[in-house]
Structure formats: structure tokens, C-alpha cells
N, C-alpha and C. Protein backbone atom coordinates (compact mmCIF):
# COMPACT_ATOMS: atom_id res chain seq x y z
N UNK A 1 0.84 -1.17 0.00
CA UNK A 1 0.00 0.00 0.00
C UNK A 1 0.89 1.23 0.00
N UNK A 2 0.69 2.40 -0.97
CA UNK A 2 1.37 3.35 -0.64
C UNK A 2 0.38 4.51 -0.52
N UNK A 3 0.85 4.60 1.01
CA UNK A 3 0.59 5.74 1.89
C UNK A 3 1.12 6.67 2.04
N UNK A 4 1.27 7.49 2.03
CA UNK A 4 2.96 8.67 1.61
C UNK A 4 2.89 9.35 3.65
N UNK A 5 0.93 9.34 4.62
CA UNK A 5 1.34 9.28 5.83
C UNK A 5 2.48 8.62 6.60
N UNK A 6 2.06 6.91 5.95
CA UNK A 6 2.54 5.93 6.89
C UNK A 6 3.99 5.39 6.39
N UNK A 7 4.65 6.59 5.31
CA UNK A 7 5.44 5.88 4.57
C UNK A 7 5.80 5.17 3.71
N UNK A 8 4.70 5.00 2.95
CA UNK A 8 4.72 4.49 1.69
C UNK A 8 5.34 5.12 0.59
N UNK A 9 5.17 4.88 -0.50
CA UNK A 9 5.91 5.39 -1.51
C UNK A 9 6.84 6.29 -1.47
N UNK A 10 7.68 6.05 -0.83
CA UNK A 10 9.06 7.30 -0.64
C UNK A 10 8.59 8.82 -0.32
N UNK A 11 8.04 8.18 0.73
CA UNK A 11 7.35 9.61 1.92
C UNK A 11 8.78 9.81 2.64
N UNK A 12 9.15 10.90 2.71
CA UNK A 12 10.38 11.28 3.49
C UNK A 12 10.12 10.91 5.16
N UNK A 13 11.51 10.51 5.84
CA UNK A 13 11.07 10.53 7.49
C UNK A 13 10.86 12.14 7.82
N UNK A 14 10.78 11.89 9.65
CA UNK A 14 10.01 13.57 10.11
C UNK A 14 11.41 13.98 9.75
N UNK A 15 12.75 13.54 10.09
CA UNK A 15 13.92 13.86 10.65
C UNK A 15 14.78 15.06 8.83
N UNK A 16 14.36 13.96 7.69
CA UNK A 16 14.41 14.41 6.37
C UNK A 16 13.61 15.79 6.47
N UNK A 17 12.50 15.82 6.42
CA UNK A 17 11.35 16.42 5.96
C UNK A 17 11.51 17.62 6.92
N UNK A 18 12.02 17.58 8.52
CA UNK A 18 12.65 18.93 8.85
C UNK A 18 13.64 19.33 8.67
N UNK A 19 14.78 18.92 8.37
CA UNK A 19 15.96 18.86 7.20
C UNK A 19 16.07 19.41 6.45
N UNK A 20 15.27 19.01 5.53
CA UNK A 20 14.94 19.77 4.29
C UNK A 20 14.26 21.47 4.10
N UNK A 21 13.44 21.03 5.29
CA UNK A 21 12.04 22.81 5.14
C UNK A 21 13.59 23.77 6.49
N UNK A 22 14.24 23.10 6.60
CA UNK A 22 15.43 24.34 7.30
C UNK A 22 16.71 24.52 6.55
N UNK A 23 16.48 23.63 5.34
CA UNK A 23 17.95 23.94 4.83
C UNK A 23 18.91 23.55 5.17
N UNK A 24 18.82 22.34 5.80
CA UNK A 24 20.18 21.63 6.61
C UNK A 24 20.55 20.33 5.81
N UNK A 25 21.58 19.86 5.76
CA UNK A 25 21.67 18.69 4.76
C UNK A 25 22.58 17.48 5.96
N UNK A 26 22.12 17.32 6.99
CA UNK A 26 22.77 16.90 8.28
C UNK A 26 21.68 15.92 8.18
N UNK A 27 22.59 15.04 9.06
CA UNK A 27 21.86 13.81 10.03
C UNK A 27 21.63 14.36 11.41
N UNK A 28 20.77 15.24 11.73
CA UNK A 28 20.17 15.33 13.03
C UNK A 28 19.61 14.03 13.60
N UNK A 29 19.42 13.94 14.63
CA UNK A 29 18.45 13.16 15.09
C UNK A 29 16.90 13.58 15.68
N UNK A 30 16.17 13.29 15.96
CA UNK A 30 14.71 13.92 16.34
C UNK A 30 15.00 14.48 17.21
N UNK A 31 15.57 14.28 18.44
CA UNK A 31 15.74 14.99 19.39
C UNK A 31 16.96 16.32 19.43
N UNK A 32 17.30 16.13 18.76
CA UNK A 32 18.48 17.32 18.40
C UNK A 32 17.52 18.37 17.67
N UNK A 33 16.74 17.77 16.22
CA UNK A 33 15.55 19.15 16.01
C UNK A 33 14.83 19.73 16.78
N UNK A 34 14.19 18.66 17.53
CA UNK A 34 13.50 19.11 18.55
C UNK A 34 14.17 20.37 19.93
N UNK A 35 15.47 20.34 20.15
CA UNK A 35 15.93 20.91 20.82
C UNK A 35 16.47 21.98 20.10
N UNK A 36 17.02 22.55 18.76
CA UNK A 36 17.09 23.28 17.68
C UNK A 36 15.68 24.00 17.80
N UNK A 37 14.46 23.70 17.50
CA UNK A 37 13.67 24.37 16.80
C UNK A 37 13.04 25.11 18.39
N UNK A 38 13.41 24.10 19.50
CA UNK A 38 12.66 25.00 20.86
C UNK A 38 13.58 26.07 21.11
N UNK A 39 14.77 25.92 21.20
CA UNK A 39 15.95 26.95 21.38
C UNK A 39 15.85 28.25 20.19
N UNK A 40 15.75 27.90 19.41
CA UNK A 40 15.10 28.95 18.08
C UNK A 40 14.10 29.73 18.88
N UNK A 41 12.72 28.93 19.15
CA UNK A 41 11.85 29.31 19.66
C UNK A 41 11.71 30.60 20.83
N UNK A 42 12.66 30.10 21.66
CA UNK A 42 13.58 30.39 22.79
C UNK A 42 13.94 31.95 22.65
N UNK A 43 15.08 32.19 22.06
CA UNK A 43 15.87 32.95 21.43
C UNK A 43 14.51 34.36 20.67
N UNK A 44 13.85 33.93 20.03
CA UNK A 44 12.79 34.46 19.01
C UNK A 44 11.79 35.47 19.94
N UNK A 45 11.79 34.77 21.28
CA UNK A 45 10.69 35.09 22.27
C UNK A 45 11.47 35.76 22.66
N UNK A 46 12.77 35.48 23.39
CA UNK A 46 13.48 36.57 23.72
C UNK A 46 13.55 37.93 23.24
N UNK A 47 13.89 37.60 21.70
CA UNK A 47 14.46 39.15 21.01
C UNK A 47 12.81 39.84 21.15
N UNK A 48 12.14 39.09 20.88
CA UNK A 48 9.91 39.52 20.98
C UNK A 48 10.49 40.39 22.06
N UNK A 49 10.55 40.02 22.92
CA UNK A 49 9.73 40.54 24.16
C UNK A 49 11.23 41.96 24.45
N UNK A 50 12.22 41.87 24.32
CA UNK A 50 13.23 42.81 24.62
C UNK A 50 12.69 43.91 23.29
N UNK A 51 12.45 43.50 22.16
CA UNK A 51 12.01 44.70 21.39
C UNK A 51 10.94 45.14 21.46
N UNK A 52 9.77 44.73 22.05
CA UNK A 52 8.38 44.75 22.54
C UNK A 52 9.04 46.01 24.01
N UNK A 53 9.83 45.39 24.69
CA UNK A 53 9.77 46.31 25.89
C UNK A 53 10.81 47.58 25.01
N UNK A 54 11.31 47.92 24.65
CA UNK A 54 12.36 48.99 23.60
C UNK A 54 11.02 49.76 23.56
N UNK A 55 10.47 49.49 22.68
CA UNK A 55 9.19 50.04 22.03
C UNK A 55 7.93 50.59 23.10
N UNK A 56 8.29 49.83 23.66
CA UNK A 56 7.08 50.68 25.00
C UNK A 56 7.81 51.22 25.43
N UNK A 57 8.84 51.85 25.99
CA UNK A 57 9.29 52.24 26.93
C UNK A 57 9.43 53.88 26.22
N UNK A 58 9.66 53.57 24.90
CA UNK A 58 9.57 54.50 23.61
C UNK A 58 8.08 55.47 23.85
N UNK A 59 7.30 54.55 23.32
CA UNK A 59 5.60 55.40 23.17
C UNK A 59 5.82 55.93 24.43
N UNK A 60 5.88 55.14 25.58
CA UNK A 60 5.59 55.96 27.35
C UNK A 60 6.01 57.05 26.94
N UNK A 61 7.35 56.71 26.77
CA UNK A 61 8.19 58.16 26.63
C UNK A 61 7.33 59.33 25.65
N UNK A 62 6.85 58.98 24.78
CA UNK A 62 6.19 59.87 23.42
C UNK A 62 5.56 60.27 24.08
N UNK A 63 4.44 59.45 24.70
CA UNK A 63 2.95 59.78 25.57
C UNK A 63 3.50 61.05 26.21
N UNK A 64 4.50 60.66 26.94
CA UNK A 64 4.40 61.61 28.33
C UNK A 64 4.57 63.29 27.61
N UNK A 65 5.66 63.15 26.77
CA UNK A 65 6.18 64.05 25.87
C UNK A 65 5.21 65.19 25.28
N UNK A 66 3.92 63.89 24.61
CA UNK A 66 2.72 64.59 24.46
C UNK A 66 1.88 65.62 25.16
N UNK A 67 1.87 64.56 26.56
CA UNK A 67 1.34 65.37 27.24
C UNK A 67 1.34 66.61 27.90
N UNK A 68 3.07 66.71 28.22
CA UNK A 68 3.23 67.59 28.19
C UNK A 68 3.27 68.90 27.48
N UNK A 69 3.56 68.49 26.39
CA UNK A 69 3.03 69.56 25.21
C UNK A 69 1.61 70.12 25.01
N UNK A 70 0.93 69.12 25.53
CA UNK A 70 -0.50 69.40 25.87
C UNK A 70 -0.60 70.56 26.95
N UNK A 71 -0.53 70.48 28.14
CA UNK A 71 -0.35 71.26 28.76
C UNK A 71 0.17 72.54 28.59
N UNK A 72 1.42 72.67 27.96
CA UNK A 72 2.28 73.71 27.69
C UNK A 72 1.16 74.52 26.36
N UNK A 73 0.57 73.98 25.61
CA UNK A 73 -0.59 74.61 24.81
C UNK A 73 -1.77 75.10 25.17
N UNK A 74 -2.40 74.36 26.33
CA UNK A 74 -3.51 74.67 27.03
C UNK A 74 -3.06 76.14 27.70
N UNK A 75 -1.94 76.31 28.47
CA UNK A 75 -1.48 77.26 29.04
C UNK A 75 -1.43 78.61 28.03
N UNK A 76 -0.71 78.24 26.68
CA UNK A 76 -0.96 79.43 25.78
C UNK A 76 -1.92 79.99 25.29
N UNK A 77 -3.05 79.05 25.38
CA UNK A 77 -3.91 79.05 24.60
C UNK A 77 -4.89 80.16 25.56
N UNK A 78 -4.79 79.44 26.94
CA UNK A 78 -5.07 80.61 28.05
C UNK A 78 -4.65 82.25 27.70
N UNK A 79 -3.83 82.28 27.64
CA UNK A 79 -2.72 83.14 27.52
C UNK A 79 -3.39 84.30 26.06
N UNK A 80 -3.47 83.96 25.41
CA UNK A 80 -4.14 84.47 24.06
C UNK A 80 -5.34 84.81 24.37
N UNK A 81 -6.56 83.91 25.32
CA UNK A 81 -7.76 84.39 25.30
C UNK A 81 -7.76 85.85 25.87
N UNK A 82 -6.44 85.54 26.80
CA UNK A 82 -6.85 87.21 27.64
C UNK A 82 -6.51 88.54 26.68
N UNK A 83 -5.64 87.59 25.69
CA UNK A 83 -4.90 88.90 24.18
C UNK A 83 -5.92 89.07 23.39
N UNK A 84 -7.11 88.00 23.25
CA UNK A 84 -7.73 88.48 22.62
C UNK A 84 -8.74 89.65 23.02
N UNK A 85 -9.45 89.04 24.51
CA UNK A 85 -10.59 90.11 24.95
C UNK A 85 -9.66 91.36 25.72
N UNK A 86 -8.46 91.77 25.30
CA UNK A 86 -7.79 92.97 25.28
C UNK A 86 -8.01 93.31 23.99
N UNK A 87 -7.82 92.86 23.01
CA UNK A 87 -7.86 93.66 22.00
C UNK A 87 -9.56 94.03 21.56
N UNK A 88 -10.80 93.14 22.26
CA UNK A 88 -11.60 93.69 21.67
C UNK A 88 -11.94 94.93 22.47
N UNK A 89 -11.48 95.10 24.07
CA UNK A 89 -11.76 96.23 24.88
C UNK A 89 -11.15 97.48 24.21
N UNK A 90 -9.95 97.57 23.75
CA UNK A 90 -9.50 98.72 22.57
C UNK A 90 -9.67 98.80 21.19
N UNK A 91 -10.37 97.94 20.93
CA UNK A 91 -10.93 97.83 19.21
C UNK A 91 -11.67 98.95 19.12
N UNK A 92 -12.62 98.85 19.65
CA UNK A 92 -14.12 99.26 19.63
C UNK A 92 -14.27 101.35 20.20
N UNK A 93 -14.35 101.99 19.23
CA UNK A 93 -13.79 103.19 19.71
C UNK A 93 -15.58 104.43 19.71
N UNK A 94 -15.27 104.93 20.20
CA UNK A 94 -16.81 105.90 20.32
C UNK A 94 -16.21 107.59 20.25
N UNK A 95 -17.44 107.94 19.83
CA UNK A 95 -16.49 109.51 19.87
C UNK A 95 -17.68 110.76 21.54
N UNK A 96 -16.75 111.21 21.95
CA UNK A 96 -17.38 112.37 22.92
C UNK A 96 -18.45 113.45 22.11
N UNK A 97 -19.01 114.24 23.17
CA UNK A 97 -19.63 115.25 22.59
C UNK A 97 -18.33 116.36 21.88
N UNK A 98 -17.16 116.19 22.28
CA UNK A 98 -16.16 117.21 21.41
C UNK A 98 -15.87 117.06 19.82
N UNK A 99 -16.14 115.11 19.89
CA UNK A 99 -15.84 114.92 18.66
C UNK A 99 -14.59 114.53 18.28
N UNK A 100 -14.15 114.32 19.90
CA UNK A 100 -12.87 113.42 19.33
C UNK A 100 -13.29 111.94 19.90
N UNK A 101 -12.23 111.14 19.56
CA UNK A 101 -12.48 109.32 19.86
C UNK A 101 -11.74 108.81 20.77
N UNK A 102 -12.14 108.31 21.16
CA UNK A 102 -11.54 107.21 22.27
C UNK A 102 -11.86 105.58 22.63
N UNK A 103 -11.47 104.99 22.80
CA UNK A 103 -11.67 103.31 23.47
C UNK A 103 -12.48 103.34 24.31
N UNK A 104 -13.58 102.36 24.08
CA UNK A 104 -14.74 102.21 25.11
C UNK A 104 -14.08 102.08 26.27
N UNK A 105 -12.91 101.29 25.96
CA UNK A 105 -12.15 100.70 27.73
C UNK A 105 -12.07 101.72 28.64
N UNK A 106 -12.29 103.02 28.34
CA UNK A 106 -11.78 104.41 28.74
C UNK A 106 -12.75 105.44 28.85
N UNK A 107 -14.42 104.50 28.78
CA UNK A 107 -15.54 105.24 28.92
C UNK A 107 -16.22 105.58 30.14
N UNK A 108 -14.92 104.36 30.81
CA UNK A 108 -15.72 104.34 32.84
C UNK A 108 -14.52 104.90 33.67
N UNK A 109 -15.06 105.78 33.70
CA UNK A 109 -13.99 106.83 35.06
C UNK A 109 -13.73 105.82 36.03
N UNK A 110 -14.61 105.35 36.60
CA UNK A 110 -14.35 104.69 37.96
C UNK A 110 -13.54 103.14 37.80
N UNK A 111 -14.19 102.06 36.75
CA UNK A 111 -13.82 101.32 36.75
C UNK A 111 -13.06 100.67 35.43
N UNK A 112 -12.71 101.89 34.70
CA UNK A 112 -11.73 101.59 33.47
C UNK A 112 -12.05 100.25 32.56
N UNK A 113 -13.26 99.82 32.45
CA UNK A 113 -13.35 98.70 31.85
C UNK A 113 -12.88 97.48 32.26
N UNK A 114 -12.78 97.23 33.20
CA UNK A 114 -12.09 95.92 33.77
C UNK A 114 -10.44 96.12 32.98
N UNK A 115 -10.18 97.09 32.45
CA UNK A 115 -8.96 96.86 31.48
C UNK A 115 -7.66 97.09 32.72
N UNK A 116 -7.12 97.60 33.50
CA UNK A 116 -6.28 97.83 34.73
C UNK A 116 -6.61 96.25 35.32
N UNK A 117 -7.44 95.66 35.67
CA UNK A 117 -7.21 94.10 35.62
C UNK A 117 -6.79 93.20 34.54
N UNK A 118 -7.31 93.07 33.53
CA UNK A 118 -7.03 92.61 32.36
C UNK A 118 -5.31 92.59 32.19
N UNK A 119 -5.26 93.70 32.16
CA UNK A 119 -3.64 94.13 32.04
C UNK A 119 -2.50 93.58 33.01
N UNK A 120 -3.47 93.63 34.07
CA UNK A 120 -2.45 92.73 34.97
C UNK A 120 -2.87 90.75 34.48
N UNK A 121 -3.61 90.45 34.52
CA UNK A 121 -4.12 89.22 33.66
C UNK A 121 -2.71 89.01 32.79
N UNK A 122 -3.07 89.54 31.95
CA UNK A 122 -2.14 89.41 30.66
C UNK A 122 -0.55 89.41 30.89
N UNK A 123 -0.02 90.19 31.99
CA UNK A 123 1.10 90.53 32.44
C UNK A 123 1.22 89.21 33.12
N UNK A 124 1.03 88.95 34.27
CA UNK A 124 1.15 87.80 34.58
C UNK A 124 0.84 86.12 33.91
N UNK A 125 0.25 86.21 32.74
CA UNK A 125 0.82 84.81 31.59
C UNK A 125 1.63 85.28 30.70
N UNK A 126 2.48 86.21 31.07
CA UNK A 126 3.63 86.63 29.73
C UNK A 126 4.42 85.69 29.57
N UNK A 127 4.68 84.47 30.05
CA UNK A 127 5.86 83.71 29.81
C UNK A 127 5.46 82.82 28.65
N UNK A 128 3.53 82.45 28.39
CA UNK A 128 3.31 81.45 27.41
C UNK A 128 2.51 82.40 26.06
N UNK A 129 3.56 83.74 25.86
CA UNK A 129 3.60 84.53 25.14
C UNK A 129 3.80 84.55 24.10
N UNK A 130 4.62 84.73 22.83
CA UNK A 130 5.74 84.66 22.24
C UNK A 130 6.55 85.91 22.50
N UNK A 131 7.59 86.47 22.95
CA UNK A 131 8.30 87.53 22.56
C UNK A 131 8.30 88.75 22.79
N UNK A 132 7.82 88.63 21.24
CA UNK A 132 6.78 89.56 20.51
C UNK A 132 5.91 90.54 20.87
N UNK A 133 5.01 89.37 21.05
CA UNK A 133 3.61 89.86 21.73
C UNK A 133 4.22 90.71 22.83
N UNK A 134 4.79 89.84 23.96
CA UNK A 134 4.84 90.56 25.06
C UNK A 134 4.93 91.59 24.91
N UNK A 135 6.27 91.93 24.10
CA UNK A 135 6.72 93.05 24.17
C UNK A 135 5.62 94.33 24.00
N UNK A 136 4.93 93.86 22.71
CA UNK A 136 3.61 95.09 22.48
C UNK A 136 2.71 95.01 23.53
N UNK A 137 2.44 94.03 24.37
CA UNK A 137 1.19 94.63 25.21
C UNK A 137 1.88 95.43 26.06
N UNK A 138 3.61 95.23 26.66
CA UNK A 138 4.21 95.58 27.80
C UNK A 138 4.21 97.00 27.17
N UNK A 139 4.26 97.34 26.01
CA UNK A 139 4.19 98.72 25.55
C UNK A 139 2.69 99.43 26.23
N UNK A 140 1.29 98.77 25.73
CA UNK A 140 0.50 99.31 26.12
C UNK A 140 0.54 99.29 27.79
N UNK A 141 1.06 98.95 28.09
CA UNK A 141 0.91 98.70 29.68
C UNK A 141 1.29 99.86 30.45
N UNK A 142 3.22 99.84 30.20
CA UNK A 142 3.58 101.09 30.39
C UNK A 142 2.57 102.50 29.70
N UNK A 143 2.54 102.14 28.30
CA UNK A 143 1.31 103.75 28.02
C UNK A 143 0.32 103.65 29.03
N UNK A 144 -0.72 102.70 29.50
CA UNK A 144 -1.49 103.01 30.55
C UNK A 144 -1.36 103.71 31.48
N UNK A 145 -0.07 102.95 32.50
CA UNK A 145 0.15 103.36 33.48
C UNK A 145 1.37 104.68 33.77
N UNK A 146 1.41 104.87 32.52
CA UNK A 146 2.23 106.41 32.94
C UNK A 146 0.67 107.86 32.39
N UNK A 147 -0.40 107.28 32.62
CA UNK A 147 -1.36 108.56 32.45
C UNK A 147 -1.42 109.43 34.15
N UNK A 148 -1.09 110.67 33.85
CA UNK A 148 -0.79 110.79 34.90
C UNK A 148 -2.47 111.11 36.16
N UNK A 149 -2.00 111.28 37.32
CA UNK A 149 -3.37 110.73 38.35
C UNK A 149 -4.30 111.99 38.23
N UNK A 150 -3.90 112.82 38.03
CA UNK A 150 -5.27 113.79 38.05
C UNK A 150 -5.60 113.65 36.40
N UNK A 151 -5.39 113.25 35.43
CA UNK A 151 -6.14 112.99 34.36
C UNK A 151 -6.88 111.91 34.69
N UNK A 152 -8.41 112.49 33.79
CA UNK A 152 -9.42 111.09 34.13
C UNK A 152 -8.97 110.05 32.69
N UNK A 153 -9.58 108.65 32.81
CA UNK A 153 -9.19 108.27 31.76
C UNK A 153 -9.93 108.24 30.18
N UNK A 154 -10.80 108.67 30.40
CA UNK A 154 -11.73 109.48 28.99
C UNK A 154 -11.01 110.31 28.38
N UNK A 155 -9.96 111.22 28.77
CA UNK A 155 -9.41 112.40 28.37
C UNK A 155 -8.40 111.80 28.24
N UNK A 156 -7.50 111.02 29.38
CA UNK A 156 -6.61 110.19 28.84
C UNK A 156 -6.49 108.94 26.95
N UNK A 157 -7.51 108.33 26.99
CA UNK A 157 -8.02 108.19 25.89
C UNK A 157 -8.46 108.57 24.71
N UNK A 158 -8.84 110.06 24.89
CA UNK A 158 -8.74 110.93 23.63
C UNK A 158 -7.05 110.75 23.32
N UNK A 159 -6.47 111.24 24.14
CA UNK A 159 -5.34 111.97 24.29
C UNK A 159 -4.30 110.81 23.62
N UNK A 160 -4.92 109.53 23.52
CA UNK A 160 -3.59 108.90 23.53
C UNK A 160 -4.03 107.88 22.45
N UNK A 161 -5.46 108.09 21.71
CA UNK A 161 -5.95 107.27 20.87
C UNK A 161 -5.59 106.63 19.77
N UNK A 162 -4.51 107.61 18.91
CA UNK A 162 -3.92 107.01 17.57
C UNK A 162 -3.24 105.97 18.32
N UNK A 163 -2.36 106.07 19.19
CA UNK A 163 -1.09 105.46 19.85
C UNK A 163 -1.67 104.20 20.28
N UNK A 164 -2.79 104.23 20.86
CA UNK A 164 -3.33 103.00 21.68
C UNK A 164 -3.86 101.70 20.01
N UNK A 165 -4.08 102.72 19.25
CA UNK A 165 -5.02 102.06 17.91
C UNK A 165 -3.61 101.40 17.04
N UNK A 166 -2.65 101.91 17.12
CA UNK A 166 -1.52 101.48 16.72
C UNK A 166 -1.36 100.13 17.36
N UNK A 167 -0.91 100.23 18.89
CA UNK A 167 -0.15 99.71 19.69
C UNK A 167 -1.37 98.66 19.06
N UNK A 168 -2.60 98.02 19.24
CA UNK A 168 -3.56 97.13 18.72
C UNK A 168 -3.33 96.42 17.46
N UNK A 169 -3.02 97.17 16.72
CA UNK A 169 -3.27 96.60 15.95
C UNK A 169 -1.60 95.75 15.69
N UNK A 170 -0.87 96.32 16.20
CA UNK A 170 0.42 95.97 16.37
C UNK A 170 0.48 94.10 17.08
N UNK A 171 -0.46 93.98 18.01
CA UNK A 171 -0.98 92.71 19.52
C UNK A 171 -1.44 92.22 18.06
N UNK A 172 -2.70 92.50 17.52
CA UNK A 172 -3.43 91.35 16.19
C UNK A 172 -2.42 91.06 15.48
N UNK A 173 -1.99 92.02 14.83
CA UNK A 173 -0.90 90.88 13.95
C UNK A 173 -0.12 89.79 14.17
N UNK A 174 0.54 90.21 15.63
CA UNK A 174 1.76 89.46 16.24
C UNK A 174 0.39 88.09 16.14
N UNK A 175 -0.84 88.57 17.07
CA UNK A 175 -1.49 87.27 17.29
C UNK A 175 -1.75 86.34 16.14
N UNK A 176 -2.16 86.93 14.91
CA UNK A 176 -2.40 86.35 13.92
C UNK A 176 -0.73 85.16 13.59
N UNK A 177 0.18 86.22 13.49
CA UNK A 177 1.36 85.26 12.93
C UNK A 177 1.49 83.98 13.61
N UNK A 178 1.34 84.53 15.76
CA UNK A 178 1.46 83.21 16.51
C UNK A 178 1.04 82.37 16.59
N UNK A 179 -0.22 82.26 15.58
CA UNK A 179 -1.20 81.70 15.68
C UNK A 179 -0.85 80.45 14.84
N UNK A 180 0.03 80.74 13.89
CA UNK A 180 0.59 79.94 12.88
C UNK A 180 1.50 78.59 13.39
N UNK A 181 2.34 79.47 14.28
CA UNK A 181 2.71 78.46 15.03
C UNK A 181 2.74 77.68 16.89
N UNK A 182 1.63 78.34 16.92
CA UNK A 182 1.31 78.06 18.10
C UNK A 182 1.25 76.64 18.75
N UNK A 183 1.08 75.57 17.61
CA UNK A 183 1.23 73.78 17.79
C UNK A 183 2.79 73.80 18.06
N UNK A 184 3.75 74.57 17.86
CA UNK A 184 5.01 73.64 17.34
C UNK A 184 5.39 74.29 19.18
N UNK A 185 5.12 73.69 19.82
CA UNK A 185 5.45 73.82 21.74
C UNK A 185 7.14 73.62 21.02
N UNK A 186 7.90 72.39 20.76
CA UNK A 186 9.36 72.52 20.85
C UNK A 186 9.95 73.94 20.34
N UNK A 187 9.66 74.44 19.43
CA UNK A 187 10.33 75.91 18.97
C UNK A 187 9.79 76.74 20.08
N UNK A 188 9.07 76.85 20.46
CA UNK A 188 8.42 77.93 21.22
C UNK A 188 9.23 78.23 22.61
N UNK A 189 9.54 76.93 23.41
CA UNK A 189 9.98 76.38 24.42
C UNK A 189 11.65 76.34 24.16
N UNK A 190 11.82 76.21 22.96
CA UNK A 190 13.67 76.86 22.75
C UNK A 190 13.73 78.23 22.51
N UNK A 191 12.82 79.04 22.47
CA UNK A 191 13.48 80.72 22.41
C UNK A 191 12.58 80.93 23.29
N UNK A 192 11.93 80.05 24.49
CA UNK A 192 12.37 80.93 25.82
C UNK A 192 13.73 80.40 26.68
């Protein structure tokens, strides 16, 4: 009977037939493959699991990396909202019965528009700034605070309106450009 299972018709042995599918042209014995192909095995699991741990230890690392970048964006991103509702408090300009103009921010004698807070707001997240920016609001800042105390700030605001409309529009642009790169946290975080 030829069975090519049981060996019939020039069915190769196991010892051939793993021999052959490894490329070996040896007289192993069964137990020598057998100890070959577990040691392979062996070895295979090893390098698995040492490049498996390489690789995690990698992403952790990415993750964390991420996250922190996360953070460091959330913080800017803070940081801008207060640049923005500064710039809409000096956007927005009205004129007196004289007929000259001024910034709404500069329409309340008593409480200046929340803008003397604001300003401190903004001053204190200057670090997740760019530069830039800072530099122009620190301009308007100083112009604020050198109006001198017996001027009210309505008159102060006439008085200082082109300058303040400048200094604005000076904060939008910068914001617009930062805006461009406001994802890239590594550049941002090397020129501070």
C-alpha cells in the first residue's frame, strides 16, 4: 500500500522532511531538532519581548512628551484668550460730545473697563507669550500706566488714541502670525 502518511511510496522521514524545510543537509536526530527548533523558539521570544519592551518604553516616553506639550498649549492658549478680549476692549472706539475718539475701555472713570485688571491678567501669563507679543502689550501697559493721576481716563483716551489704535493693531498681527505656530510647543519652548 502506498501511503505517503505511513510511509509508503518514498514519503520522506520527520527527521528528512525537517531537514529539508530548514535547509540543513545533516543527520540530526529527532531529538536534536527538537531541541534546535525549541531553542530557536527560545531565542525568538526573547528578542519579541526585549524589542516589545524597547518600544514601549519609547511610546511611554512619546505619551508623556505629548502630554506635556498638551499642557504647555492649554497654558498658551489661556494666555491668548486674555490677548484676545484685550484687543476687543481697545478695538471698539466711540467719539465724545467734542468729537474726538476714544476706546470704550476708557468710557468708565471709575472702573476703566475691567482693562487695569485685564492688564495685569495678561502681564502675569507673559511667559506662554511669544516675545513679541509681550513686548507690544508691555508697551500698552507702560502707556497706561504712565497717564498721569489727576487725568481722568476718557481724556486720557482721547489723548492717547492714535497710539493706543496702533499699539492694537500691532498685539493682532503678532497674534495672527502666533497663531501659525502656536502647535510647534518645541520651537516655542527653545526661544524661551
Amino acid at each position: 500500500m502506498n501511503d505517503p502518511v505511513r510511509g509508503g511510496w518514498g514519503a520522506p522521514k520527520l527527521s528528512e522532511a525537517v531537514s529539508y524545510i530548514l535547509g540543513m543537509n545533516s543527520s540530526l536526530s529527532i531529538p536534536e531538532l527538537v531541541t534546535l527548533l525549541l531553542s530557536s523558539a527560545v531565542v525568538s521570544a526573547l528578542v519579541t519581548a526585549s524589542l516589545n519592551g524597547v518600544f514601549g518604553r519609547l511610546a511611554k516616553k512619546d505619551e508623556y512628551k505629548n502630554a506635556y506639550y498638551k499642557l504647555v498649549l492649554d497654558r498658551r492658549m489661556k494666555a491668548y484668550e486674555l490677548i484676545e478680549e484685550l484687543i476687543v476692549k481697545v478695538k471698539i472706539a466711540i467719539a465724545d460730545e467734542d468729537g474726538k475718539t476714544y476706546h470704550i475701555a476708557f468710557a468708565f472713570e471709575e472702573e476703566n473697563f475691567g482693562l487695569n485688571r485685564l492688564m495685569v491678567s495678561v502681564m502675569g501669563q507673559s511667559m506662554w507669550l511669544s516675545d513679541e507679543l509681550f513686548q507690544a502689550t508691555r508697551k500698552l501697559n507702560v502707556l497706561m500706566y504712565s497717564r498721569p493721576k489727576v487725568q481722568g481716563w476718557i481724556d486720557f483716551g482721547k489723548a492717547n488714541y492714535q497710539e493706543i489704535a496702533n499699539l492694537r493693531t500691532e498685539i493682532e498681527q503678532l497674534v495672527v502670525k502666533d497663531m501659525m505656530v502656536l502647535h510647534d510647543i518645541p520651537q516655542f519652548l527653545r526661544r524661551k
